[in-house]
Protein backbone atom coordinates (compact mmCIF):
# COMPACT_ATOMS: atom_id res chain seq x y z
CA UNK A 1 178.63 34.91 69.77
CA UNK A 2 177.65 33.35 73.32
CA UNK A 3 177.92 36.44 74.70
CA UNK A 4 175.85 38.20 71.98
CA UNK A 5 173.11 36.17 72.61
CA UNK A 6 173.17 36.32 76.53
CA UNK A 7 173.00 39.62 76.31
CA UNK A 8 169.84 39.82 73.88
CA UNK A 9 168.17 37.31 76.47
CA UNK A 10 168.70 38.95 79.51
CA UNK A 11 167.49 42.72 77.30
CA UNK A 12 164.57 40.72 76.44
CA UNK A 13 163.73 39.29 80.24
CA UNK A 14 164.29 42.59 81.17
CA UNK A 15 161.59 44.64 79.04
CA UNK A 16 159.20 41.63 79.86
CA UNK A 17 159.49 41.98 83.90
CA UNK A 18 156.57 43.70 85.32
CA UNK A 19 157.97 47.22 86.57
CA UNK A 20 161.66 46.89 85.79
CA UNK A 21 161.05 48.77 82.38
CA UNK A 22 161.57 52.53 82.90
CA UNK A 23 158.50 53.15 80.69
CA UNK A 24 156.56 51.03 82.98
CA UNK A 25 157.02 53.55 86.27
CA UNK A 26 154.54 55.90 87.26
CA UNK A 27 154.67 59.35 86.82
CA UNK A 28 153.61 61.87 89.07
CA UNK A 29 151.23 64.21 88.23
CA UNK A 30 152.05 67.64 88.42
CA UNK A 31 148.76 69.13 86.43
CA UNK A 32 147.48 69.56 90.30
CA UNK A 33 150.28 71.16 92.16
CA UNK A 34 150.21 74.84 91.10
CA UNK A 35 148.97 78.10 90.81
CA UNK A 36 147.03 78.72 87.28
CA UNK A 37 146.67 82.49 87.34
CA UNK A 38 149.44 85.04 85.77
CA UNK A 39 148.67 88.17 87.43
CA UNK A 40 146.79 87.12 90.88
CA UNK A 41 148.50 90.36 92.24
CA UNK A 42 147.27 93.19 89.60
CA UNK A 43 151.37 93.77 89.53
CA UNK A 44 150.30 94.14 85.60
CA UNK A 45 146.92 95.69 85.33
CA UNK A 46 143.91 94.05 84.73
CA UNK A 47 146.18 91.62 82.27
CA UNK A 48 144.93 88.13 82.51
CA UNK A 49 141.77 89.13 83.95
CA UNK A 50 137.89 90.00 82.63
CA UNK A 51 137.73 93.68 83.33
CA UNK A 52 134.42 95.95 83.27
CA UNK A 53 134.96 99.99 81.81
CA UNK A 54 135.50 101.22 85.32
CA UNK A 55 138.13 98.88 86.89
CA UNK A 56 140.82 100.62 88.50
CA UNK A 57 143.95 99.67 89.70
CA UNK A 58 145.81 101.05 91.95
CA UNK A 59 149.83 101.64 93.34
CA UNK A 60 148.66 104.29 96.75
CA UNK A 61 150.91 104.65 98.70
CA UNK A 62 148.63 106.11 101.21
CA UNK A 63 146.43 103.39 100.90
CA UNK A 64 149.12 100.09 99.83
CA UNK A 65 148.74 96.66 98.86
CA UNK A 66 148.43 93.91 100.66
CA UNK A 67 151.78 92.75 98.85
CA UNK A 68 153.34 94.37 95.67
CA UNK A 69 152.54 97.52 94.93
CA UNK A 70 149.12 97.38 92.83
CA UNK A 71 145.66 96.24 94.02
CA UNK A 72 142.03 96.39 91.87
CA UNK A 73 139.85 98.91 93.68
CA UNK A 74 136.04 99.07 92.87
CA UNK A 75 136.04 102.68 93.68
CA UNK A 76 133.28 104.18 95.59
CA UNK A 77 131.38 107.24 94.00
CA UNK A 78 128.08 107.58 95.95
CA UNK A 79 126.30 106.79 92.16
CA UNK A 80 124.18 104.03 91.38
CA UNK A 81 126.11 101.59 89.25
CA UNK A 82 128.03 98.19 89.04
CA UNK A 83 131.58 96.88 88.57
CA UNK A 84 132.56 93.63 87.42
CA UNK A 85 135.90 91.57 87.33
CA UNK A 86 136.04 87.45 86.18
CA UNK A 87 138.17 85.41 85.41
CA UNK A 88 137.16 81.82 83.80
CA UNK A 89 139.97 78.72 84.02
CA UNK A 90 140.39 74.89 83.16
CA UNK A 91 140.51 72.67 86.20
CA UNK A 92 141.87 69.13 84.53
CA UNK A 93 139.93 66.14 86.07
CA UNK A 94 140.55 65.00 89.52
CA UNK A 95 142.29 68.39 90.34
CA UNK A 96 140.35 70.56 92.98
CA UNK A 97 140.65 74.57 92.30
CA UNK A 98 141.22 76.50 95.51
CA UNK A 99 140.61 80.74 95.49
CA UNK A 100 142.06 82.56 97.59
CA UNK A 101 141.42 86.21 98.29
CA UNK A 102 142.12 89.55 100.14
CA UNK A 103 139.73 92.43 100.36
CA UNK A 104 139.78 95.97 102.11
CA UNK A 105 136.53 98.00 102.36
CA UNK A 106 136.59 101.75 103.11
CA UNK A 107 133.16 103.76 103.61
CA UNK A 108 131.25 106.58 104.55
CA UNK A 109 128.06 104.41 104.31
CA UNK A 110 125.90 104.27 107.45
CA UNK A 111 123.20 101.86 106.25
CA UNK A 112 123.54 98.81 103.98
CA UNK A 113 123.90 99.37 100.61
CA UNK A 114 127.11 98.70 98.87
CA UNK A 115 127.92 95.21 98.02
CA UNK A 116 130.87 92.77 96.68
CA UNK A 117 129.28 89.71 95.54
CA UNK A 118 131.87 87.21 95.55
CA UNK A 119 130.99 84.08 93.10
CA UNK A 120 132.52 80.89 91.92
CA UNK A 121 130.41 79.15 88.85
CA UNK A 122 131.57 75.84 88.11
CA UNK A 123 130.49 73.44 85.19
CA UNK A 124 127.77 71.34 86.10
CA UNK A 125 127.08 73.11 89.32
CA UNK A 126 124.54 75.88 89.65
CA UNK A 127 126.75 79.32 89.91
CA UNK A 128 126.02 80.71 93.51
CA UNK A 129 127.28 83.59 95.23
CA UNK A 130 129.74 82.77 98.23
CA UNK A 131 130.49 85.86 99.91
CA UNK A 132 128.46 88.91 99.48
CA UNK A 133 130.78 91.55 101.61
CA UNK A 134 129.58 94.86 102.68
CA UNK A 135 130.45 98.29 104.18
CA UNK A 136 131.14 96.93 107.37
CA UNK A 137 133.77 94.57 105.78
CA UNK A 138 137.03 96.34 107.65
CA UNK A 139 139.54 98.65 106.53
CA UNK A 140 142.33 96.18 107.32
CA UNK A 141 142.96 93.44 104.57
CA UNK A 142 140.97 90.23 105.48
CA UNK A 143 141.10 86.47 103.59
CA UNK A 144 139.05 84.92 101.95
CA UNK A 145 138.70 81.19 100.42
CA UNK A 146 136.20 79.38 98.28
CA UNK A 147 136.95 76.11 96.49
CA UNK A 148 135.41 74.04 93.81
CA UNK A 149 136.19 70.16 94.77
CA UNK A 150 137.28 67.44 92.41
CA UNK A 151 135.37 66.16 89.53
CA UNK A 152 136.38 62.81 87.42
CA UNK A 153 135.97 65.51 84.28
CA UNK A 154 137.86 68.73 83.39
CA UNK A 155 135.95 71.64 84.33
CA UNK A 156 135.51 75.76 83.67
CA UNK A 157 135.31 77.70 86.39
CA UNK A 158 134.32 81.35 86.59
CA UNK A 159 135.52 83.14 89.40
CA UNK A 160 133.47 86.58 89.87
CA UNK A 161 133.87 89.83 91.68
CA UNK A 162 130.76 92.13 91.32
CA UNK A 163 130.33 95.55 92.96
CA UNK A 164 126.85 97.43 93.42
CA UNK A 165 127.06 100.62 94.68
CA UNK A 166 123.82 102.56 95.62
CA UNK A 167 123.32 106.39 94.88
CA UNK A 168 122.91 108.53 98.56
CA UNK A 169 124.24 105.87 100.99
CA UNK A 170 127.99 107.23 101.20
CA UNK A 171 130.65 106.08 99.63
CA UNK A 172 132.20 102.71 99.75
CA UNK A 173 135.49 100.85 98.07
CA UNK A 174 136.52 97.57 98.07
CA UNK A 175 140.18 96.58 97.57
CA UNK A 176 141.07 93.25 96.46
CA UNK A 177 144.37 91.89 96.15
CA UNK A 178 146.70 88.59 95.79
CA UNK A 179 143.56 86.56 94.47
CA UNK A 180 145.75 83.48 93.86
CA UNK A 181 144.39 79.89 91.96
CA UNK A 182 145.66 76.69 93.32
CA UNK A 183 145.10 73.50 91.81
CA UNK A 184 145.72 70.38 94.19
């Protein structure tokens, strides 16, 4: 019976010790420490993603991917229209969303014309273009970052890709590929 009861007291001292309770250590928290996106590659189409009529992706050969084997083109046609690709995502409070990007531009253009507005809209924040890339971008693939910063609330953010081609400039296409989402 002693021992019965030592052993209850020293069970109860030891849920009432500051710490020593396994309930009472802190966990980390993982909800920052990842990527958030399911297809950053276009490895499976546009799946995952916001996609306007005239998205194409591609698997060239001729013309490969940055890694992988697919890649979204906004394909050049010398005609006066626009392309759009979005994708909208949860950043949990305190977390800071980084976007990270490749693009490849190929033209025939000689004057300015033919656009990729890059954009990241954020709750609360005015939505704002951050790159606006043009002919002149480079046929090799180049990086690209934006980021939205930490917020004490959970957030949406809307990253945007929207291309504007003009009729009689030449023809221009930008690639984009490996557009990954890191929360830290």
């Amino acid at each position: 019976m002693k021992a019965l009861v030592t052993t209850a007291i020293a069970a109860a001292l030891l849920l009432l010790t500051p710490g020593s309770a396994p309930h009472d250590r802190p966990v980390p928290d993982a909800t920052c420490a990842r990527q958030i996106h399911p297809n950053p590659g276009f490895e499976r189409g546009t799946t995952g993603w916001e996609a306007g009529p005239r998205m194409v992706v591609l698997g060239d050969a001729n013309r490969p991917a940055r890694t992988g084997r697919a890649y979204a083109t906004f394909a050049g046609l010398d005609v006066t229209r626009s392309d759009l690709l979005r994708v909208t995502l949860t950043v949990p409070a305190d977390c800071d969303l980084t976007v990270r990007f490749w693009v490849r531009t190929t033209t025939t253009e000689i004057s300015r014309g033919d656009y990729l507005n890059v954009g990241l809209a954020v709750t609360g924040v005015p939505p704002k273009t951050r790159f606006s890339l043009a002919f002149d971008g480079g046929a090799q693939w180049r990086e690209y970052v934006m980021s939205t910063g930490t917020a004490p609330i959970e957030r949406t953010a809307t990253a945007s890709f929207l291309s504007s081609e003009a009729a009689g400039n030449g023809v221009t296409t930008f690639d984009l590929d490996d557009v990954t989402f890191t929360l830290s």
